[in-house]
Every structure is written in C-alpha cells, then in structure tokens.
C-alpha atoms as a PDB file:
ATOM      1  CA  UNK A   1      39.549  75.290  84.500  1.00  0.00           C
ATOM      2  CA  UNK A   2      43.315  75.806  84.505  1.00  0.00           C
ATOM      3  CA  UNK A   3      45.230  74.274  87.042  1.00  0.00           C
ATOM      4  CA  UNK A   4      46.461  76.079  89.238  1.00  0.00           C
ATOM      5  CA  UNK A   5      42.803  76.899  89.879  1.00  0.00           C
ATOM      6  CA  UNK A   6      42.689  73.082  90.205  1.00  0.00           C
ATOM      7  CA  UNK A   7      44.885  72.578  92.336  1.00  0.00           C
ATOM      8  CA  UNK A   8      43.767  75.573  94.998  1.00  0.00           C
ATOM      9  CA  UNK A   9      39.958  73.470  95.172  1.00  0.00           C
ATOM     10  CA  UNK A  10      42.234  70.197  95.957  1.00  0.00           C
ATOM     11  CA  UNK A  11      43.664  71.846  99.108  1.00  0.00           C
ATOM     12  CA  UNK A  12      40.459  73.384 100.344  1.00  0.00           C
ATOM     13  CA  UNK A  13      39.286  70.284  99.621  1.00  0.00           C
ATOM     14  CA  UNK A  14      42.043  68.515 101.468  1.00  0.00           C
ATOM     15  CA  UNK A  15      41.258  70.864 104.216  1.00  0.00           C
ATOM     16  CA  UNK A  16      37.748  69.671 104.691  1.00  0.00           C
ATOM     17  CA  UNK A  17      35.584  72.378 102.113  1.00  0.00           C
ATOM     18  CA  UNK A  18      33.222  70.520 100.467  1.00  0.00           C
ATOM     19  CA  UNK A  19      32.256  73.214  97.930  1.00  0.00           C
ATOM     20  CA  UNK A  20      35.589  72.511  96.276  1.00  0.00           C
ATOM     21  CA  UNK A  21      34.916  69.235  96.802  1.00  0.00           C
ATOM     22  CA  UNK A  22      31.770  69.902  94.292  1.00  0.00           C
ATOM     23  CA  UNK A  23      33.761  71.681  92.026  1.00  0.00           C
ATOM     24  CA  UNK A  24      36.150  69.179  91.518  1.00  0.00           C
ATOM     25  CA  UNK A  25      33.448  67.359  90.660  1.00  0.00           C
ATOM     26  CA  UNK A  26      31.784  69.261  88.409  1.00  0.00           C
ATOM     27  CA  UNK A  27      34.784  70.683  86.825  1.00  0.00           C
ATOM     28  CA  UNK A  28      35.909  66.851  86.247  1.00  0.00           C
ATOM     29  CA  UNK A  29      32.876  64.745  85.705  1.00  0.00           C
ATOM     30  CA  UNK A  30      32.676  64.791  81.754  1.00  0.00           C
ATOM     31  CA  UNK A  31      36.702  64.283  81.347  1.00  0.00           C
ATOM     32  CA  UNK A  32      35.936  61.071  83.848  1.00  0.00           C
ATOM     33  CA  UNK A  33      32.667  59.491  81.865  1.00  0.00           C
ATOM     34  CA  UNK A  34      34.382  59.875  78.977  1.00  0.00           C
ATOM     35  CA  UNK A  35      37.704  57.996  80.258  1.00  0.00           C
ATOM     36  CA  UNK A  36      35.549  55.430  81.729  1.00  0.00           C
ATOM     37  CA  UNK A  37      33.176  54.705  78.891  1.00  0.00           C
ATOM     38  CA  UNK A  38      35.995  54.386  76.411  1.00  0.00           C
ATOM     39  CA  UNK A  39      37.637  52.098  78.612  1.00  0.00           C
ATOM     40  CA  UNK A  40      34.445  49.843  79.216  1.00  0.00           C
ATOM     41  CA  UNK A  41      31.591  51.142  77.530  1.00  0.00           C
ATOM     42  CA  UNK A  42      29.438  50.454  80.071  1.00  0.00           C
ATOM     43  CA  UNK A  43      27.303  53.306  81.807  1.00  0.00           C
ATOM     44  CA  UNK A  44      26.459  51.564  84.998  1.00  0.00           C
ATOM     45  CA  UNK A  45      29.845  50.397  85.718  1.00  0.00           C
ATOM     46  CA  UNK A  46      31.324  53.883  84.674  1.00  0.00           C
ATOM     47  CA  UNK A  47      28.641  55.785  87.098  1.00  0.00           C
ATOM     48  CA  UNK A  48      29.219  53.468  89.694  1.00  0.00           C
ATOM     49  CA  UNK A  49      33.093  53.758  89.205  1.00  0.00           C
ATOM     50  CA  UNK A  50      33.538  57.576  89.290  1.00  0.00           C
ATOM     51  CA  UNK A  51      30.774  57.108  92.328  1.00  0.00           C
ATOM     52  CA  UNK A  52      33.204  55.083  93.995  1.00  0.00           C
ATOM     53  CA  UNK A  53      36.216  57.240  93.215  1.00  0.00           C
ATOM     54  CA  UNK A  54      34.414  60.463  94.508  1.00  0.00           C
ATOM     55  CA  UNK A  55      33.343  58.642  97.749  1.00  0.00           C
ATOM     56  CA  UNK A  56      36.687  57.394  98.646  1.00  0.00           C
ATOM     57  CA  UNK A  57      38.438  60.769  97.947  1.00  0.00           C
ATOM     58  CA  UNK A  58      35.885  62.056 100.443  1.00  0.00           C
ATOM     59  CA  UNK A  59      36.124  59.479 103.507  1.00  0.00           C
ATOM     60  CA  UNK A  60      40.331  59.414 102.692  1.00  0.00           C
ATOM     61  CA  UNK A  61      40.400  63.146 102.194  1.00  0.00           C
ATOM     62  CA  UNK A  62      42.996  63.357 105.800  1.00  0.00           C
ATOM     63  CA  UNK A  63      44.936  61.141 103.807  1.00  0.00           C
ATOM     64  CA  UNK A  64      45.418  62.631 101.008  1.00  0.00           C
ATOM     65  CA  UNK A  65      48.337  65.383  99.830  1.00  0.00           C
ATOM     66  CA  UNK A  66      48.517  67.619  97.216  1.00  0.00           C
ATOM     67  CA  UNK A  67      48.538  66.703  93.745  1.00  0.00           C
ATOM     68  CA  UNK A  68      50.135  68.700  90.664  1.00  0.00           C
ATOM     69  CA  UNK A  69      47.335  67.740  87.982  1.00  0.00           C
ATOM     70  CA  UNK A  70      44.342  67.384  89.777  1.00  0.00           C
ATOM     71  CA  UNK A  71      42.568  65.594  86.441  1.00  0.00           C
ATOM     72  CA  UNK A  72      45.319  63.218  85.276  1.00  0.00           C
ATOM     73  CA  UNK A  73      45.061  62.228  89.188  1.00  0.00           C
ATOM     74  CA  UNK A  74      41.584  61.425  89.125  1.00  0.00           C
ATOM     75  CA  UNK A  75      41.712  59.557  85.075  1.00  0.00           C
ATOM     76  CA  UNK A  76      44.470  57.637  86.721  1.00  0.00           C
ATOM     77  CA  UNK A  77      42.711  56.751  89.849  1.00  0.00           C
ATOM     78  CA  UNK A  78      39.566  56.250  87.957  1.00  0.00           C
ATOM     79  CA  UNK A  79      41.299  53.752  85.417  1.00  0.00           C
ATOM     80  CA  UNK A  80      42.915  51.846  88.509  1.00  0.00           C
ATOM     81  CA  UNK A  81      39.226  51.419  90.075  1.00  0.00           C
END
C-alpha cells in the first residue's frame, strides 16, 4: 500500500465510507500488532488496544482531518493508547 493510496481511504473514510474504513484496517493491522507486541508483549492488551484505537477513529471520524502518513498516525496513536 503506498500512500497516497493511504491517504485517499483516510478521506473516504473521513467522509463516512466504511469500506475504507476496512481497508485501513486491513492494510494496517500487522504493522499495529507488531508495534504493540514489541512494546508490551502482551496479546490481550495489544488486541484490545488496536480494538480501542479502531473504535475511536470510527465514533471521532467528524473529528478527524487528514493525515499525511496514514500508518505512522495510527503506530503513534496506538503507542499513546
């Protein structure tokens, strides 16, 4: 996934689409576990973390504006959680 084609599934997503909202997921799920389990090494808290992340993206979505690196936003707001 390059990132421009990031950051085009970040504004539909932005916009309300949630099949970008999937993507984004999928595209960025592995990156995130990875992040999280070498920062805690602990599955359930790393599951429940990136859980958390996704869900508050989702209910904040009107909130939030466009990013320039879709992943490093997410590893940084993963780490912060």
């Amino acid at each position: 996934m390059n990132n421009s084609e990031d950051q085009l599934l970040w504004t539909l997503f932005i916009k309300g689409n949630m099949d970008a909202f999937e993507k984004i997921y999928r595209n960025h799920i592995r990156d995130l576990y990875d992040f999280g389990m070498r920062m805690v090494a602990d599955n359930e808290i790393v599951q429940d973390s990136i859980q958390d992340l996704f869900l508050n993206l989702h209910i904040h979505r009107d909130k939030l504006g466009e990013v320039t690196n879709v992943k490093n936003y997410l590893l940084v707001r993963l780490r912060n959680l």
